[in-house]
C-alpha atoms as a PDB file:
ATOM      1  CA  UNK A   1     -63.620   6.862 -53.880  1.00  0.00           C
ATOM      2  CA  UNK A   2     -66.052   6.466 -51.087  1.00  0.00           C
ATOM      3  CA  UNK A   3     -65.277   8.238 -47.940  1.00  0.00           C
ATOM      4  CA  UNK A   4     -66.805   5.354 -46.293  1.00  0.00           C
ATOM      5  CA  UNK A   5     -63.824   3.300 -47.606  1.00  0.00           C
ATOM      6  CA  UNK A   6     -61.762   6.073 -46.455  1.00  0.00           C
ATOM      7  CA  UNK A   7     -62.818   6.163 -42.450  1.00  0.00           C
ATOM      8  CA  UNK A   8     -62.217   2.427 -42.586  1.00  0.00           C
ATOM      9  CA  UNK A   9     -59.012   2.991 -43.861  1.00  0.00           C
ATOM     10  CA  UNK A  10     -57.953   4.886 -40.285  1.00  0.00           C
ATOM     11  CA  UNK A  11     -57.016   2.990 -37.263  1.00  0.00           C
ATOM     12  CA  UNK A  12     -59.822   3.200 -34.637  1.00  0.00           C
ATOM     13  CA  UNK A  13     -57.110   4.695 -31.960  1.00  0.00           C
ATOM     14  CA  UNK A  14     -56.967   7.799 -34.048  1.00  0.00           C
ATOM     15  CA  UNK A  15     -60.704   8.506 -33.887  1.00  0.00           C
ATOM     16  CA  UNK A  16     -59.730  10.744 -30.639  1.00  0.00           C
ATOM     17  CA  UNK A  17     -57.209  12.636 -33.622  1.00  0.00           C
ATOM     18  CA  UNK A  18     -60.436  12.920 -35.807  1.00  0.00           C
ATOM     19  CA  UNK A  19     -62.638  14.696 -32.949  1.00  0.00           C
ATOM     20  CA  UNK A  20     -59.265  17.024 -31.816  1.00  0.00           C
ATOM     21  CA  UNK A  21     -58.748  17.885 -35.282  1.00  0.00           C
ATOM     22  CA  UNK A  22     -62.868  19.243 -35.527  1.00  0.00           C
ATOM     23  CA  UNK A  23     -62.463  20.951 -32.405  1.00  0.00           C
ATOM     24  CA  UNK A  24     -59.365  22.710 -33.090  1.00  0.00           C
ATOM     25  CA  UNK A  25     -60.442  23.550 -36.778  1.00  0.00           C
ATOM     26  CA  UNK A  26     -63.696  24.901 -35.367  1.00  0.00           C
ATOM     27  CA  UNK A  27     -61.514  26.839 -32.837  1.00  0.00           C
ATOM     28  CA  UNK A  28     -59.398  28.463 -35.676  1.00  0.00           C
ATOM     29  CA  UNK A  29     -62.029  29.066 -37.769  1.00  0.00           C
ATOM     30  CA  UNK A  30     -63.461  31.163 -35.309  1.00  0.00           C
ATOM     31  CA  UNK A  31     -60.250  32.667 -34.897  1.00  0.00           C
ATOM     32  CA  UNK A  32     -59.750  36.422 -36.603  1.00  0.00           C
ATOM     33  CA  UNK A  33     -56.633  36.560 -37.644  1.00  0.00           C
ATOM     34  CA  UNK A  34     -56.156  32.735 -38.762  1.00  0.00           C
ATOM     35  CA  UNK A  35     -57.072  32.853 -42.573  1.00  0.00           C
ATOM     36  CA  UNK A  36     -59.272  30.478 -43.823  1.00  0.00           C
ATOM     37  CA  UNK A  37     -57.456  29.027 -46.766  1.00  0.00           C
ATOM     38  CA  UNK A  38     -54.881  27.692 -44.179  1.00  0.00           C
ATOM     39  CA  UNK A  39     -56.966  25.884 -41.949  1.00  0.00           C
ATOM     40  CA  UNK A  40     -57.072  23.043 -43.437  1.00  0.00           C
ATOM     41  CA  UNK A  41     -53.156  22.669 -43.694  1.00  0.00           C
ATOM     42  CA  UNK A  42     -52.847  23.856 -39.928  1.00  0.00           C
ATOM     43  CA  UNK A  43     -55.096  20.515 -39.384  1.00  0.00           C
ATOM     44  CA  UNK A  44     -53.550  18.204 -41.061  1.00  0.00           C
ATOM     45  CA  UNK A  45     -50.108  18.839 -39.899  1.00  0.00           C
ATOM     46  CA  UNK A  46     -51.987  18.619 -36.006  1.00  0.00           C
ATOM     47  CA  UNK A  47     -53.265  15.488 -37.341  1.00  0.00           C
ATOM     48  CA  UNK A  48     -49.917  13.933 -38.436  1.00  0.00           C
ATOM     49  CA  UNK A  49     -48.332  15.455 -35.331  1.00  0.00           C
ATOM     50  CA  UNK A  50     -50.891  13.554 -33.024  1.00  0.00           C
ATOM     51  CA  UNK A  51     -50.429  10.893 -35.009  1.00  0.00           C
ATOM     52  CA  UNK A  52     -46.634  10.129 -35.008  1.00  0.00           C
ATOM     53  CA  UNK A  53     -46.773  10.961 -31.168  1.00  0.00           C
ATOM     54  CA  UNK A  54     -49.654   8.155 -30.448  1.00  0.00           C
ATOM     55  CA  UNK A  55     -48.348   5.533 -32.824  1.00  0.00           C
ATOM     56  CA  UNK A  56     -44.400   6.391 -33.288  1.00  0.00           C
ATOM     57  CA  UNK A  57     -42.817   7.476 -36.453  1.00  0.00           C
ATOM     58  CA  UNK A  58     -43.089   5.796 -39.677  1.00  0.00           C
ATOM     59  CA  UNK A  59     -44.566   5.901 -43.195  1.00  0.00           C
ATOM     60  CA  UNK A  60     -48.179   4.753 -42.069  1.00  0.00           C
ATOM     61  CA  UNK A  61     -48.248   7.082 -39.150  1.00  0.00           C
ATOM     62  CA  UNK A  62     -48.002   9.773 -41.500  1.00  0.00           C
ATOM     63  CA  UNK A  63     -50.772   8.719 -43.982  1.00  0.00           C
ATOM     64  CA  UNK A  64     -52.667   7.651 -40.943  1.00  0.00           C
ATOM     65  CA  UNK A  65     -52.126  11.473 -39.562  1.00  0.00           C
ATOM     66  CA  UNK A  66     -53.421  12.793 -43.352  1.00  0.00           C
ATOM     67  CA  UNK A  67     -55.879  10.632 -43.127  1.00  0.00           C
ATOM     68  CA  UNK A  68     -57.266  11.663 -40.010  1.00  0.00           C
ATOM     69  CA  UNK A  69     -57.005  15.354 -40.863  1.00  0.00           C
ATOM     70  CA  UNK A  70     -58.771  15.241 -44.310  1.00  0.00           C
ATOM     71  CA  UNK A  71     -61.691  12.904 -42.491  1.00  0.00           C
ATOM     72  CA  UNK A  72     -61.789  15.820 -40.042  1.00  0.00           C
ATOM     73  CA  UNK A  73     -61.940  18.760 -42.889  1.00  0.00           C
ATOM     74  CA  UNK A  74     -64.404  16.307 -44.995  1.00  0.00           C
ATOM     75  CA  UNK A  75     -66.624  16.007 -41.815  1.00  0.00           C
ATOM     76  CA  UNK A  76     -66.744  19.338 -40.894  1.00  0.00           C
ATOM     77  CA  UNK A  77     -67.898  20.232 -44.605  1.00  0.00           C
ATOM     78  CA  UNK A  78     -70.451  17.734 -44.695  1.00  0.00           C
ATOM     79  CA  UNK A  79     -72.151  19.069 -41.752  1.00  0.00           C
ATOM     80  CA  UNK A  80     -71.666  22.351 -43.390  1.00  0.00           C
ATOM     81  CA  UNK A  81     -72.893  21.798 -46.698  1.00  0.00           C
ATOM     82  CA  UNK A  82     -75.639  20.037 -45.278  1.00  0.00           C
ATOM     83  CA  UNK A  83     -77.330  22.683 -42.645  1.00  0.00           C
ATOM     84  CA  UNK A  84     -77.007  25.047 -45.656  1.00  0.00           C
ATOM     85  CA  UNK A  85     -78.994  22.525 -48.255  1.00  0.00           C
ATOM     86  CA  UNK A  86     -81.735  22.365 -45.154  1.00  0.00           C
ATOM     87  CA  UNK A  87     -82.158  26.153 -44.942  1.00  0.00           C
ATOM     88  CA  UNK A  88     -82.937  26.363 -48.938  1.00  0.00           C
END
Protein backbone atom coordinates (compact mmCIF):
# COMPACT_ATOMS: atom_id res chain seq x y z
CA UNK A 1 0.00 0.00 0.00
CA UNK A 2 1.17 3.46 -0.72
CA UNK A 3 1.67 5.69 2.18
CA UNK A 4 0.51 8.35 -0.05
CA UNK A 5 -2.92 6.60 0.00
CA UNK A 6 -2.43 6.35 3.61
CA UNK A 7 -1.95 10.35 4.56
CA UNK A 8 -5.05 10.85 2.44
CA UNK A 9 -6.75 8.48 4.38
CA UNK A 10 -6.38 10.98 7.71
CA UNK A 11 -8.63 13.86 8.26
CA UNK A 12 -6.76 17.16 7.63
CA UNK A 13 -7.75 18.37 11.41
CA UNK A 14 -5.45 15.72 12.71
CA UNK A 15 -2.38 16.97 10.83
CA UNK A 16 -1.69 19.12 14.21
CA UNK A 17 -1.82 15.13 15.90
CA UNK A 18 0.77 14.15 13.14
CA UNK A 19 3.35 17.11 14.01
CA UNK A 20 2.62 16.50 18.16
CA UNK A 21 3.16 12.97 17.69
CA UNK A 22 6.99 13.83 15.83
CA UNK A 23 7.70 16.17 18.44
CA UNK A 24 6.89 14.12 21.32
CA UNK A 25 8.53 10.92 19.73
CA UNK A 26 11.63 13.00 19.07
CA UNK A 27 11.33 14.16 22.75
CA UNK A 28 11.27 10.49 24.06
CA UNK A 29 13.68 9.33 21.93
CA UNK A 30 15.99 11.60 23.35
CA UNK A 31 14.83 10.57 26.57
CA UNK A 32 17.33 8.01 28.68
CA UNK A 33 15.37 5.98 30.37
CA UNK A 34 12.37 5.64 27.73
CA UNK A 35 13.38 2.43 25.72
CA UNK A 36 13.28 2.54 22.25
CA UNK A 37 11.21 -0.44 21.31
CA UNK A 38 8.28 1.36 23.11
CA UNK A 39 8.23 4.50 21.46
CA UNK A 40 6.37 3.80 18.94
CA UNK A 41 3.43 2.33 21.12
CA UNK A 42 3.78 5.41 23.58
CA UNK A 43 2.87 7.40 20.15
CA UNK A 44 0.27 5.86 18.97
CA UNK A 45 -1.73 5.63 22.06
CA UNK A 46 -0.90 9.87 22.24
CA UNK A 47 -2.18 9.77 18.84
CA UNK A 48 -5.52 7.99 19.55
CA UNK A 49 -5.75 9.96 22.79
CA UNK A 50 -5.55 13.35 20.80
CA UNK A 51 -7.63 11.97 18.57
CA UNK A 52 -10.79 10.86 20.52
CA UNK A 53 -10.39 14.24 22.49
CA UNK A 54 -10.50 16.49 19.07
CA UNK A 55 -13.10 14.45 17.26
CA UNK A 56 -15.16 12.51 20.18
CA UNK A 57 -15.22 8.84 20.67
CA UNK A 58 -15.99 6.35 18.12
CA UNK A 59 -14.63 3.60 15.85
CA UNK A 60 -13.06 6.10 13.22
CA UNK A 61 -11.56 8.28 15.85
CA UNK A 62 -9.60 5.45 16.85
CA UNK A 63 -8.26 4.34 13.39
CA UNK A 64 -7.97 8.00 12.67
CA UNK A 65 -5.69 8.24 16.07
CA UNK A 66 -3.55 4.91 14.61
CA UNK A 67 -3.44 6.42 11.69
CA UNK A 68 -1.98 9.51 12.71
CA UNK A 69 0.57 7.83 14.96
CA UNK A 70 1.97 5.29 12.39
CA UNK A 71 2.15 8.45 9.69
CA UNK A 72 4.13 10.08 12.51
CA UNK A 73 6.58 6.88 13.21
CA UNK A 74 6.67 6.32 9.19
CA UNK A 75 7.73 10.04 8.81
CA UNK A 76 10.14 10.19 11.29
CA UNK A 77 11.87 6.98 9.67
CA UNK A 78 11.83 8.31 6.35
CA UNK A 79 13.73 11.28 7.29
CA UNK A 80 15.90 8.89 9.11
CA UNK A 81 16.60 6.40 6.65
CA UNK A 82 17.10 9.01 4.29
CA UNK A 83 19.97 11.40 5.97
CA UNK A 84 21.69 8.02 6.54
CA UNK A 85 21.44 6.86 2.59
CA UNK A 86 22.96 10.65 1.94
CA UNK A 87 25.97 10.16 4.23
CA UNK A 88 26.97 6.71 2.29
Amino acid sequence: MEWNLIFEMIDPRLIIVVAACWVIGYILKKTPKVPDWSIVYIVVVLAVMFTVWLLGWSAESLIQGILSGSFAVFGHQIVKQAKIGADQ
